[in-house]
Protein backbone atom coordinates (compact mmCIF):
# COMPACT_ATOMS: atom_id res chain seq x y z
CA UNK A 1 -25.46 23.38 11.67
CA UNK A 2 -21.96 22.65 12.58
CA UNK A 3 -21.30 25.78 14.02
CA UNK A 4 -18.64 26.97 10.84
CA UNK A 5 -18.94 29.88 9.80
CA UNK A 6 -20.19 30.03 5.38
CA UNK A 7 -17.25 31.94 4.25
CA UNK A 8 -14.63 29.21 5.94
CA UNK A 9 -17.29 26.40 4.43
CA UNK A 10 -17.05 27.85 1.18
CA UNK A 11 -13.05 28.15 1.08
CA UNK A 12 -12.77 24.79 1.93
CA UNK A 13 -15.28 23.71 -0.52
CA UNK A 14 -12.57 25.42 -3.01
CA UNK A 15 -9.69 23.21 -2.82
CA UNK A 16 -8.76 21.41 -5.80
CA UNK A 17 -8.67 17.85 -3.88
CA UNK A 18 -12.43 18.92 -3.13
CA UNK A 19 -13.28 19.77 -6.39
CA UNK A 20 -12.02 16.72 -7.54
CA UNK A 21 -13.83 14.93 -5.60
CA UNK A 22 -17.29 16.02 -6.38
CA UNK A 23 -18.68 13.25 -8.13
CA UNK A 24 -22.07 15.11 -7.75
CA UNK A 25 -21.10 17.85 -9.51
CA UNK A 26 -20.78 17.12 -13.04
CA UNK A 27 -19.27 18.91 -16.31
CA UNK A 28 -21.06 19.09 -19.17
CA UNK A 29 -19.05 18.39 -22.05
CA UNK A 30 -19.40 18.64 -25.79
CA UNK A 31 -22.20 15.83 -25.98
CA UNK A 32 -23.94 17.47 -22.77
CA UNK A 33 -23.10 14.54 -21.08
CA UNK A 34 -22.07 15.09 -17.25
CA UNK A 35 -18.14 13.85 -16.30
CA UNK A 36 -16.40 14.43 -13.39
CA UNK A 37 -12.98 16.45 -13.06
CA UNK A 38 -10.97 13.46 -13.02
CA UNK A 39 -12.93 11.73 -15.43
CA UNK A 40 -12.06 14.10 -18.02
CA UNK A 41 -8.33 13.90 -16.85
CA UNK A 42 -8.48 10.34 -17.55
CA UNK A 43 -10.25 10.48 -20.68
CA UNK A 44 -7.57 12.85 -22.09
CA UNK A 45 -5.01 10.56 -21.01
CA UNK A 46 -6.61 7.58 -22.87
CA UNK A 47 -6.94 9.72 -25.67
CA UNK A 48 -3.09 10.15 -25.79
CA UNK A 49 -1.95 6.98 -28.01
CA UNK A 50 1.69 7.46 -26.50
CA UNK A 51 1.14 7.95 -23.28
CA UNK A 52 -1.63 4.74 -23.42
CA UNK A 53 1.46 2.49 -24.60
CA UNK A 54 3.58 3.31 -22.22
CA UNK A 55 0.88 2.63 -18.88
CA UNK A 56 0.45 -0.84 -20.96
CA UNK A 57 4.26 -1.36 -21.02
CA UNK A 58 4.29 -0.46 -17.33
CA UNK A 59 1.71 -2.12 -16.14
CA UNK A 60 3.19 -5.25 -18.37
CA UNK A 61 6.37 -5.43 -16.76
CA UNK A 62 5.38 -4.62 -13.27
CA UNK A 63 2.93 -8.00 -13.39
CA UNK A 64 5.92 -9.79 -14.87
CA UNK A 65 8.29 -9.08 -12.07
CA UNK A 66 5.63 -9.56 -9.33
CA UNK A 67 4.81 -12.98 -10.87
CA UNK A 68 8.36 -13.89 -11.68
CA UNK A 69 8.59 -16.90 -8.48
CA UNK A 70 5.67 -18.72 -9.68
CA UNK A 71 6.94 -19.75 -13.26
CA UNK A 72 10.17 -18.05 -13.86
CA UNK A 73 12.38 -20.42 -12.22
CA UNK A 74 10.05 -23.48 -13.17
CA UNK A 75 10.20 -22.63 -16.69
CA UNK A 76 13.94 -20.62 -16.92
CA UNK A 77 15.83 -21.57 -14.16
CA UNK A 78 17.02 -19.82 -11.14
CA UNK A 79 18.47 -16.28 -11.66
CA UNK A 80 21.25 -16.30 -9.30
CA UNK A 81 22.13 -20.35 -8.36
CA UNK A 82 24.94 -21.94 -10.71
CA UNK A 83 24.95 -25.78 -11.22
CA UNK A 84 27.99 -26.70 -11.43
CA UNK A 85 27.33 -30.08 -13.50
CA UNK A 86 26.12 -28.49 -15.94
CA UNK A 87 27.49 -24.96 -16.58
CA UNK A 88 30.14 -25.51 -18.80
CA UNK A 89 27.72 -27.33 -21.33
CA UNK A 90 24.81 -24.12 -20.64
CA UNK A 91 27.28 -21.29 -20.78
CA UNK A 92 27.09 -18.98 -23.34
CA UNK A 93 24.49 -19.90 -25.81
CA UNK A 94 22.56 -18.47 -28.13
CA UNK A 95 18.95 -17.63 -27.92
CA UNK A 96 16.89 -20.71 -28.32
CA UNK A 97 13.56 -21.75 -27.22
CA UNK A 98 14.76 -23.52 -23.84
CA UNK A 99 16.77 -20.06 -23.21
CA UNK A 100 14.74 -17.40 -25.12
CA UNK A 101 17.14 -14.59 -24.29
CA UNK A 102 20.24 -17.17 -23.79
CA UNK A 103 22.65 -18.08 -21.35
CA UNK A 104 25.30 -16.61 -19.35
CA UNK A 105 29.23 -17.01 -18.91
CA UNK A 106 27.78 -19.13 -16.03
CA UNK A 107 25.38 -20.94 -17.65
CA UNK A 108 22.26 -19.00 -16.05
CA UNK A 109 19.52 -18.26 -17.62
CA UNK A 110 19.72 -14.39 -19.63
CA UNK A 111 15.81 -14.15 -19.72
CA UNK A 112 15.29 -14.88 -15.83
CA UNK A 113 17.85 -12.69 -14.95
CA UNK A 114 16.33 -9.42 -16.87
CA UNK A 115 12.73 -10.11 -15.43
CA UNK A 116 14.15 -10.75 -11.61
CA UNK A 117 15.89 -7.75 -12.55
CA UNK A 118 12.88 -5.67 -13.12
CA UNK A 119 11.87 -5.80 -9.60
CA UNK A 120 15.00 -4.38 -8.18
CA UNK A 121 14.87 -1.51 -11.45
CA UNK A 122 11.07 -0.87 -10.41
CA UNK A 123 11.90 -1.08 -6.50
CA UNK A 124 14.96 1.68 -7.08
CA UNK A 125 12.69 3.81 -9.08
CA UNK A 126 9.20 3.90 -7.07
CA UNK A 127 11.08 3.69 -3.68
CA UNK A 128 13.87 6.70 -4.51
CA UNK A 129 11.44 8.84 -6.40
CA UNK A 130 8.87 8.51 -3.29
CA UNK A 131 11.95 9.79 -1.11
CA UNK A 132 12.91 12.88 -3.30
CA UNK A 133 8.95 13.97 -2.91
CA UNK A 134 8.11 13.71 0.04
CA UNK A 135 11.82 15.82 1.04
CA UNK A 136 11.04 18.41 -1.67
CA UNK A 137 7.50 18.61 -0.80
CA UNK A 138 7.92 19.28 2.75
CA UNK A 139 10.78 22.39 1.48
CA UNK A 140 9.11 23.88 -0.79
CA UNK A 141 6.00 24.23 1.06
CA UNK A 142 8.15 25.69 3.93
CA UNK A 143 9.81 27.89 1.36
CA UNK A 144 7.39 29.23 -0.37
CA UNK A 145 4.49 29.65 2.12
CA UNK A 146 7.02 31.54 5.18
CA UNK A 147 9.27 32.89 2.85
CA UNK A 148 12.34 34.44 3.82
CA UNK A 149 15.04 33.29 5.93
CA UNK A 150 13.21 29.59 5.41
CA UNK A 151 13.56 30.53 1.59
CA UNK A 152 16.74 31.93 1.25
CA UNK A 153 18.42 28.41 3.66
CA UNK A 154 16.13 26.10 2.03
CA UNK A 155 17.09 27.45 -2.25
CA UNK A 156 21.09 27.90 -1.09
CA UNK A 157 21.02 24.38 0.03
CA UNK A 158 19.23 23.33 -3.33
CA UNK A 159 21.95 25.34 -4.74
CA UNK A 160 24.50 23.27 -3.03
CA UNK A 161 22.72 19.93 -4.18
CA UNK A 162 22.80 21.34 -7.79
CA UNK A 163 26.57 22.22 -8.11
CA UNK A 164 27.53 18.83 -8.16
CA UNK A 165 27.46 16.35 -10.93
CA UNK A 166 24.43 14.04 -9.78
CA UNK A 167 26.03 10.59 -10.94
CA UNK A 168 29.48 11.62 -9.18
CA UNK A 169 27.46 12.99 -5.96
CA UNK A 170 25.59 9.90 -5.76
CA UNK A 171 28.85 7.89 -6.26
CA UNK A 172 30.83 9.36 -3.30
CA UNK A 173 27.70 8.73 -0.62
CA UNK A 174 27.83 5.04 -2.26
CA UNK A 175 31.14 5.11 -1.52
CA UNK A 176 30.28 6.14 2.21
CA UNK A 177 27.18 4.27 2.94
CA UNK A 178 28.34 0.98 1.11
CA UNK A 179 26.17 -0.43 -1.91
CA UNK A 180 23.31 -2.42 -1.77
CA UNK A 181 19.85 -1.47 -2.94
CA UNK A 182 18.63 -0.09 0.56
CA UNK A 183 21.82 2.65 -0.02
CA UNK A 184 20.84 3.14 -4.15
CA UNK A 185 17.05 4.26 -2.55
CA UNK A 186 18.83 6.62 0.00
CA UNK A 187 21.74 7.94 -2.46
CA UNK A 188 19.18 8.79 -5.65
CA UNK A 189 15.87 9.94 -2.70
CA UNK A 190 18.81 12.80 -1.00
CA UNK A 191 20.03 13.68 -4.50
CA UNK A 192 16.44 14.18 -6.26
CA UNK A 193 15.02 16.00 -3.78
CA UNK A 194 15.78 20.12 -4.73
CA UNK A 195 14.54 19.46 -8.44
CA UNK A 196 10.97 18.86 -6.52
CA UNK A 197 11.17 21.35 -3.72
CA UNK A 198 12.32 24.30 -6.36
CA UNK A 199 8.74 23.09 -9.14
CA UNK A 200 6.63 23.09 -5.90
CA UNK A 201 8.17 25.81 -4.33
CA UNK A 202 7.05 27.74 -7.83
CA UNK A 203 3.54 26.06 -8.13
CA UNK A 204 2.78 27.07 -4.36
CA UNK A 205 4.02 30.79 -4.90
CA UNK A 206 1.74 30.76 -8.12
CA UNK A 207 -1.42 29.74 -5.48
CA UNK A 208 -0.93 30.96 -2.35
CA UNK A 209 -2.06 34.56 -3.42
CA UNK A 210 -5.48 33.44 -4.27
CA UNK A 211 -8.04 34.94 -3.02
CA UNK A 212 -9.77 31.32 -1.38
CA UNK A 213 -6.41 31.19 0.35
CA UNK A 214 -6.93 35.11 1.83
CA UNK A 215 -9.81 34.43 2.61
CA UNK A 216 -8.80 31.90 4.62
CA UNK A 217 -6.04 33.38 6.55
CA UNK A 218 -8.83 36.25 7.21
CA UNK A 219 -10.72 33.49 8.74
CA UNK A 220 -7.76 32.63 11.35
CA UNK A 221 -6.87 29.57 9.78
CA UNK A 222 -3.35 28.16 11.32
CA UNK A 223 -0.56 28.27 8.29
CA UNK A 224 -0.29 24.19 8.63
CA UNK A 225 -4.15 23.91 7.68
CA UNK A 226 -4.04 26.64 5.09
CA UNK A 227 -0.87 24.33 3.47
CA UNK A 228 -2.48 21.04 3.89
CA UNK A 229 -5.56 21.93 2.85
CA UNK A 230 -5.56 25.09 0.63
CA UNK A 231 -2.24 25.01 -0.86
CA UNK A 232 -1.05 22.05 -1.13
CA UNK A 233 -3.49 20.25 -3.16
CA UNK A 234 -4.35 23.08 -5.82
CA UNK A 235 -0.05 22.85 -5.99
CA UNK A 236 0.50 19.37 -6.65
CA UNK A 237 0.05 18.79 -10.33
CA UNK A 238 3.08 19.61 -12.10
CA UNK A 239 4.49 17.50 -9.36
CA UNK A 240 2.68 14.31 -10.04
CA UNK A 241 3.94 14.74 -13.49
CA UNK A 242 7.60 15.51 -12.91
CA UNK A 243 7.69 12.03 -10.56
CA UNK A 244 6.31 10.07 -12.74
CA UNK A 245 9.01 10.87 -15.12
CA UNK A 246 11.72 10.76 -12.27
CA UNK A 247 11.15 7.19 -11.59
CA UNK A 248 12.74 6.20 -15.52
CA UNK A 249 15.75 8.82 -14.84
CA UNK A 250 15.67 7.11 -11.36
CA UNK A 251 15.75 3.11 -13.02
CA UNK A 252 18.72 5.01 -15.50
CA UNK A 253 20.91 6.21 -12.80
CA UNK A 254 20.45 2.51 -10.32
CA UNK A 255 21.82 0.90 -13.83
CA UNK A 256 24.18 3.30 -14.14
CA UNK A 257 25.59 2.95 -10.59
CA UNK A 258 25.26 -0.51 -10.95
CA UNK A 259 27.38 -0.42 -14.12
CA UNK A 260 30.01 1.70 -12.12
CA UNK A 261 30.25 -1.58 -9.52
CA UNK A 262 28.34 0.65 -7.02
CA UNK A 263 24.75 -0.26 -6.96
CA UNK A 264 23.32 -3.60 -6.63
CA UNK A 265 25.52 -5.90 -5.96
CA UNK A 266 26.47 -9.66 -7.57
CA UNK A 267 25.33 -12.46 -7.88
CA UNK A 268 22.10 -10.47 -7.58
CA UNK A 269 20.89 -9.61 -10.62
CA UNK A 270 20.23 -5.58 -11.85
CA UNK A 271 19.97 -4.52 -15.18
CA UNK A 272 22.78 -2.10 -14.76
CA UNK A 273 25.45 -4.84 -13.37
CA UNK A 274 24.34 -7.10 -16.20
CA UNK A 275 25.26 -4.51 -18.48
CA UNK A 276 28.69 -4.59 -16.47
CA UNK A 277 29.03 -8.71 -16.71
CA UNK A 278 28.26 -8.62 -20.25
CA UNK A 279 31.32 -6.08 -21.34
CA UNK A 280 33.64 -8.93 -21.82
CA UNK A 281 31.32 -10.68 -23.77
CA UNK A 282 30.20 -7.53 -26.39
CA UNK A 283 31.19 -9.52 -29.44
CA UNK A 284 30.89 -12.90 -28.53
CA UNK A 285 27.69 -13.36 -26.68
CA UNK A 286 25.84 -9.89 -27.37
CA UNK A 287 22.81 -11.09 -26.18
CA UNK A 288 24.00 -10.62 -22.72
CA UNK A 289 24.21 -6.83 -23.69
CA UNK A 290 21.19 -6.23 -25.97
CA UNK A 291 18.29 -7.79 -23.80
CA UNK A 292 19.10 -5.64 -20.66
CA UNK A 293 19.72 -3.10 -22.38
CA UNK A 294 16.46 -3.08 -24.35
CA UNK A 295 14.15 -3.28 -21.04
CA UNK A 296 16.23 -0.08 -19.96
CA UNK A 297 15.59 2.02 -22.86
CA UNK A 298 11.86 0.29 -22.87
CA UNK A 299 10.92 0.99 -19.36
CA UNK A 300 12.22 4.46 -19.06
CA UNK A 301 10.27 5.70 -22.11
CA UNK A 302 7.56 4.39 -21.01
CA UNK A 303 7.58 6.51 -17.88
CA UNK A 304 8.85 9.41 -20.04
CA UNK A 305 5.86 9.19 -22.32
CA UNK A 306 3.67 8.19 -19.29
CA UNK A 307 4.30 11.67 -17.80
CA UNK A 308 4.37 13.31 -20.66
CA UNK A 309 0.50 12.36 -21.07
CA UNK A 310 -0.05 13.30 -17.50
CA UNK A 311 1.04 16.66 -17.85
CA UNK A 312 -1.26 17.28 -20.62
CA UNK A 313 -4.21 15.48 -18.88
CA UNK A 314 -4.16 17.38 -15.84
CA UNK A 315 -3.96 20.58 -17.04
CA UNK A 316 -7.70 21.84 -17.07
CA UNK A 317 -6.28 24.89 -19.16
CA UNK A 318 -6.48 22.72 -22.30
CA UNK A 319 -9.34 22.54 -24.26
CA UNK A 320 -10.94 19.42 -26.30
């Protein structure tokens, strides 16, 4: 005995982070074969062609970027050093199999530059996205759970955040910070943040009049452990869902910023300010143009379609 009383034993043992955790308590499916809550999540999900390809494309170019020191500049040269002997002779050409995605106006390798690019793209996206959550989690709990005044502050300053074009807003606190990836995570984190506290704020108003949750404030549980470990968790669905498809919008708007001359800056290479290098060069060398722009379109779909399978997976509503 651990000196609890049952009632508080059993709300606890209804929290969805609980009951996804009970790998001893098994659902029989269709075959009568026992499966665990997040098995069956993940079984959906692998059942979802779409969403399949684009955790392959993912996971694809996230191994490429973390390997890219051990053979990139063996094998395609260094992304960001120029030789001078030798530039004039490199620059510009065509895709060939020394240069599979061709050279630059400097004579650096096109293909080397997209992949080193893909760390800083990846970086922007997981790093700002983690940001945004973690602020909007934090409001909308407060938000929904105590309500009023906290509400009413909390949704006008979301309202604030919302009446300003996002690309422009994040352009003027570029403009005041200074660029440079560490500012593109802060800039795009700030900005994101009252998309996530207003979905969470509405999941958490959906749960918190459940009757494991009463029964729980009956019990004299403080409002911090009745969030953490009631609330909280039964809440957090649609949000894993809605981040993983804010890290592609997040990778759009660092190559967007980066277009604009206010993201990452040169000689270090971004697929956005590639994009911007390679506007002189539209007709003449469209490679420059076409390969970056390719792993943008690429990589955000994936995450698009990625959450997109999430949100179907994880909603226990749906029926085989």
């Amino acid at each position: 005995m651990n000196g609890k009383p049952h009632t508080e034993r059993a709300v606890e043992g209804s929290t969805f982070t609980e009951e996804l955790a009970r790998a001893s308590m098994p659902i029989l499916g269709p075959e009568g074969k026992g499966r665990t809550l997040r098995a069956d999540a993940w079984r959906r999900l692998l059942k979802n062609k779409l969403a399949v390809a684009g955790l392959i494309w993912i996971v694809l170019v996230v191994i490429v970027a973390v390997s890219a020191d051990l053979w990139v500049p063996r094998y395609l040269g260094d992304p960001i050093s120029i030789d001078t002997t030798t530039a004039a002779e490199r620059s510009l050409q065509p895709p060939s199999p020394a240069h599979p995605f061709g050279t630059d106006q400097l004579g650096r390798d096109t293909a080397s530059r997209v992949i080193y690019g893909a760390r800083v793209s990846l970086l922007v996206g997981v790093v700002a996205v983690a940001i945004m959550v973690m602020v909007g989690l934090v409001a909308g709990a407060v938000a929904a759970y105590y309500g009023g005044w906290w509400d009413a502050i909390i949704m006008r300053a979301a309202d604030v955040f919302f009446a300003f074009p996002y690309v422009l807003f994040a352009i003027v606190l570029l403009a005041l910070l200074g660029g440079g990836v560490q500012n593109v995570f802060i800039a795009i984190g700030i900005l994101g943040w009252p998309s996530i506290a207003r979905l969470f704020r509405s999941s958490i108003l959906s749960v918190k009049e459940m009757e494991y949750v009463d029964a729980a404030r009956a019990m004299g549980a403080p409002a911090w452990r009745i969030l953490a470990r009631h609330i909280m968790p039964n809440a957090v669905s649609p949000i894993i869902v809605y981040a993983t498809m804010s890290i592609g919008g997040a990778i759009l708007t660092e190559a967007a910023l980066s277009y604009l001359g206010m993201g990452v800056q040169l000689p270090s290479p971004s697929w956005g300010n590639m994009l911007a290098d390679a506007g002189s060069f539209m007709f003449s060398a469209p490679w420059l143009m076409i390969y970056p722009g390719i792993a943008i379109v690429t990589t955000v779909l994936a995450f698009v379609l990625l959450g997109d399978g999430l949100r179907d997976a994880l909603d226990v509503k749906l029926k085989d």
